[in-house]
C-alpha atoms as a PDB file:
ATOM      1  CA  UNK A   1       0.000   0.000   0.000  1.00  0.00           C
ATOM      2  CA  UNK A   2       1.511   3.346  -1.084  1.00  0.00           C
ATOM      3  CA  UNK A   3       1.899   6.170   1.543  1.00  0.00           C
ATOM      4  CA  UNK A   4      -0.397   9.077   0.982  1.00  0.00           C
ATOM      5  CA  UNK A   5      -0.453  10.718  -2.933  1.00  0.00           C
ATOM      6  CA  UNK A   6       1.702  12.960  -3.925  1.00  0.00           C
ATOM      7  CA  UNK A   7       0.353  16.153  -5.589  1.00  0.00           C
ATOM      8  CA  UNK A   8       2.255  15.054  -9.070  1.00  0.00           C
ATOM      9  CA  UNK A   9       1.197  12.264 -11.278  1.00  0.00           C
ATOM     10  CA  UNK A  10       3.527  10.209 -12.998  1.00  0.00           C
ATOM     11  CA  UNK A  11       1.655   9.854 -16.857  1.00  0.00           C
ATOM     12  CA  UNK A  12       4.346   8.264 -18.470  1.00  0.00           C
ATOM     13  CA  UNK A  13       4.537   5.470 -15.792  1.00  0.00           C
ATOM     14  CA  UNK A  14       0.841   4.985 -16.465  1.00  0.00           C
ATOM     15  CA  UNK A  15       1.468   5.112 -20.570  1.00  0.00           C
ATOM     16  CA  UNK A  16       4.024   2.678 -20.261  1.00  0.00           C
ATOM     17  CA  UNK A  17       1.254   0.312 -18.297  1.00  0.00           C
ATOM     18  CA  UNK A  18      -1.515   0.096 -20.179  1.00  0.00           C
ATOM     19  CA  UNK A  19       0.700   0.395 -23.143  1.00  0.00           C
ATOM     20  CA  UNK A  20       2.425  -3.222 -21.659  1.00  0.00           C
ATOM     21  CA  UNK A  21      -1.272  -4.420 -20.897  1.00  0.00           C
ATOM     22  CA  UNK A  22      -2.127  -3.997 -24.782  1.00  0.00           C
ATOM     23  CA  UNK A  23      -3.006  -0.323 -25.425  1.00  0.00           C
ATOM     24  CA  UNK A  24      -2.236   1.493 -28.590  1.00  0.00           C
ATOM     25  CA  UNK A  25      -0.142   4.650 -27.924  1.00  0.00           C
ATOM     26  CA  UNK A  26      -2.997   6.629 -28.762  1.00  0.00           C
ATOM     27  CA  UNK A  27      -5.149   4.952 -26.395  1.00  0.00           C
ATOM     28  CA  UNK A  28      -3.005   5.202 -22.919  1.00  0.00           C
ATOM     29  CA  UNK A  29      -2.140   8.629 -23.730  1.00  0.00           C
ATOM     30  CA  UNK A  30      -5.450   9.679 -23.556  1.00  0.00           C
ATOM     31  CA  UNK A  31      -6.222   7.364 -21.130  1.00  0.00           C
ATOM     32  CA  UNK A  32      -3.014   8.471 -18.677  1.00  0.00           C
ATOM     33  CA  UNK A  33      -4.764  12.373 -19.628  1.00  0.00           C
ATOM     34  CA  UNK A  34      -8.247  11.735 -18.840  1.00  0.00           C
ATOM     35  CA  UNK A  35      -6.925  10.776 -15.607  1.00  0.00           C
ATOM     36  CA  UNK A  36      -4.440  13.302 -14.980  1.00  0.00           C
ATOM     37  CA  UNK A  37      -7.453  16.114 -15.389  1.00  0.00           C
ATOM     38  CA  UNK A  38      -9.876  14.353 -13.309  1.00  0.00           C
ATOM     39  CA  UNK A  39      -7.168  14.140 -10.360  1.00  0.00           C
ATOM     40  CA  UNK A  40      -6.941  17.826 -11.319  1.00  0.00           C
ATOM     41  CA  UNK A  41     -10.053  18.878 -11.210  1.00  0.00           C
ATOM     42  CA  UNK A  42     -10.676  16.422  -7.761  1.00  0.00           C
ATOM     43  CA  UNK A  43      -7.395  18.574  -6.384  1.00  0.00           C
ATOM     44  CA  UNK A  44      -9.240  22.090  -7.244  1.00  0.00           C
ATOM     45  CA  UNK A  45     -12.207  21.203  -4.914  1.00  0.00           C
ATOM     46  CA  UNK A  46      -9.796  19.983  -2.046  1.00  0.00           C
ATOM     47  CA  UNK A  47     -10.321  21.514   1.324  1.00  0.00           C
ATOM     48  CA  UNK A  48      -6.801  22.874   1.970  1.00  0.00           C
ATOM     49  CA  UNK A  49      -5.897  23.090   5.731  1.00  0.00           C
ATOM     50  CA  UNK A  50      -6.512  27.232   5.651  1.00  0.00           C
ATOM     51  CA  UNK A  51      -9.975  26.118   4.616  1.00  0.00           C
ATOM     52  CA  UNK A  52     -10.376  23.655   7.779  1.00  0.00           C
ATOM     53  CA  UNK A  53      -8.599  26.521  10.082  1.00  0.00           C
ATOM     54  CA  UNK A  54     -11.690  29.173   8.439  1.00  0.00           C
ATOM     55  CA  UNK A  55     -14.195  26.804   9.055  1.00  0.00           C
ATOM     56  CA  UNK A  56     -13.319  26.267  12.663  1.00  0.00           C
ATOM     57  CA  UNK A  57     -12.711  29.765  13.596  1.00  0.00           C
ATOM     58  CA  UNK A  58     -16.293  30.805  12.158  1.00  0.00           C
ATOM     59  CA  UNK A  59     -17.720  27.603  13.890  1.00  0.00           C
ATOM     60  CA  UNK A  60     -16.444  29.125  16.920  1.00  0.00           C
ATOM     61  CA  UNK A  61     -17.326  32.493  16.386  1.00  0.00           C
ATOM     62  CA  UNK A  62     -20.997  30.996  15.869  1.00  0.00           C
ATOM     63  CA  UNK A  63     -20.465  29.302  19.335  1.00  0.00           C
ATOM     64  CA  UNK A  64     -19.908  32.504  21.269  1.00  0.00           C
ATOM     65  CA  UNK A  65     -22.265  34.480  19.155  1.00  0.00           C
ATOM     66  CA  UNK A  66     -25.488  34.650  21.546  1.00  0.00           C
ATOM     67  CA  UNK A  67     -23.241  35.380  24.186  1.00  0.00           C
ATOM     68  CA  UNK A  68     -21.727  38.067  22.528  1.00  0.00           C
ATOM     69  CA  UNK A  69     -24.849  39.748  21.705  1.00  0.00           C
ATOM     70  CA  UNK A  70     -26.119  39.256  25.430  1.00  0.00           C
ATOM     71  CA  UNK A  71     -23.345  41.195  26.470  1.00  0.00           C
ATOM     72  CA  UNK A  72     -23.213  44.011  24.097  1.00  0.00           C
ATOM     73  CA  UNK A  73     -27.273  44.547  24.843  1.00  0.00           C
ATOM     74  CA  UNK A  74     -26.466  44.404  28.742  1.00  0.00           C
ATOM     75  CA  UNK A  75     -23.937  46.927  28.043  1.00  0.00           C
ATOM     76  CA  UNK A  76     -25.949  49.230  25.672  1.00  0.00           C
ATOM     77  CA  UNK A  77     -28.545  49.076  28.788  1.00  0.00           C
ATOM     78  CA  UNK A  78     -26.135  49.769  31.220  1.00  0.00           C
ATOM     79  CA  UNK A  79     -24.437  52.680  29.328  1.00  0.00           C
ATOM     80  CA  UNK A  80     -28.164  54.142  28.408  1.00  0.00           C
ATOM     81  CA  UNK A  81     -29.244  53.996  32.233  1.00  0.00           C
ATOM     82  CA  UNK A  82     -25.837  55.812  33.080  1.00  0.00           C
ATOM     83  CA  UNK A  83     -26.209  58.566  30.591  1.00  0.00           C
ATOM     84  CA  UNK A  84     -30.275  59.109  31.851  1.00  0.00           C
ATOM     85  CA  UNK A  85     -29.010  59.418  35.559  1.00  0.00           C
ATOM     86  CA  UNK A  86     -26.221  61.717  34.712  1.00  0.00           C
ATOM     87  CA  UNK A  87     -28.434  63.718  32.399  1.00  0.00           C
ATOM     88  CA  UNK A  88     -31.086  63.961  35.543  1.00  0.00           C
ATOM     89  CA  UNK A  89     -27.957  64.826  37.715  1.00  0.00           C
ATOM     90  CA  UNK A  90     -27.308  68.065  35.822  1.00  0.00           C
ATOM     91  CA  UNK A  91     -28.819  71.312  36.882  1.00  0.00           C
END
C-alpha cells in the first residue's frame, strides 16, 4: 500500500502500463490524460488546511455568538441607564 499521494502524477509510468497491458499509444495517452485532469479537477475542490482553520474559527465564532450579543445589549442598557441618571444629575 503506497503512503499518501503525492500532488504530481507520474503519466508516463501509467502510458508505459496500459501500453504493456495492450493499449495502442494513442489509447493510454489519452487514457493516462483523462486521468491526470480528473485528479486535477478532484485537487481544485480539495479543502486545503486554511480552509479547515476558516471553518473552525467561524464555527467558533458561531459558538460565542449569543453570548456576545447578550453582552453588548447588557452593556448598551447599562451605558443608556448611566447617561439618563447623569443627564437627571445636571442642573
Amino acid at each position: 500500500m503506497e503512503a499518501m499521494a503525492s500532488l504530481t502524477m507520474d503519466t508516463h509510468r501509467i502510458v508505459k502500463r496500459l501500453k504493456d497491458a495492450g493499449f495502442t499509444d494513442t489509447q493510454a495517452g489519452t487514457f493516462a490524460d483523462i486521468i491526470a485532469e480528473t485528479r486535477a479537477a478532484d485537487l481544485i475542490n480539495a479543502a486545503t488546511k486554511a480552509d479547515l482553520v476558516a471553518l473552525e474559527t467561524r464555527a467558533s465564532v458561531a459558538e460565542y455568538e449569543p453570548k456576545i450579543i447578550k453582552w453588548l445589549v447588557l452593556l448598551f442598557l447599562g451605558q443608556t441607564g448611566l447617561i439618563v441618571a447623569l443627564v437627571k444629575l445636571l442642573p
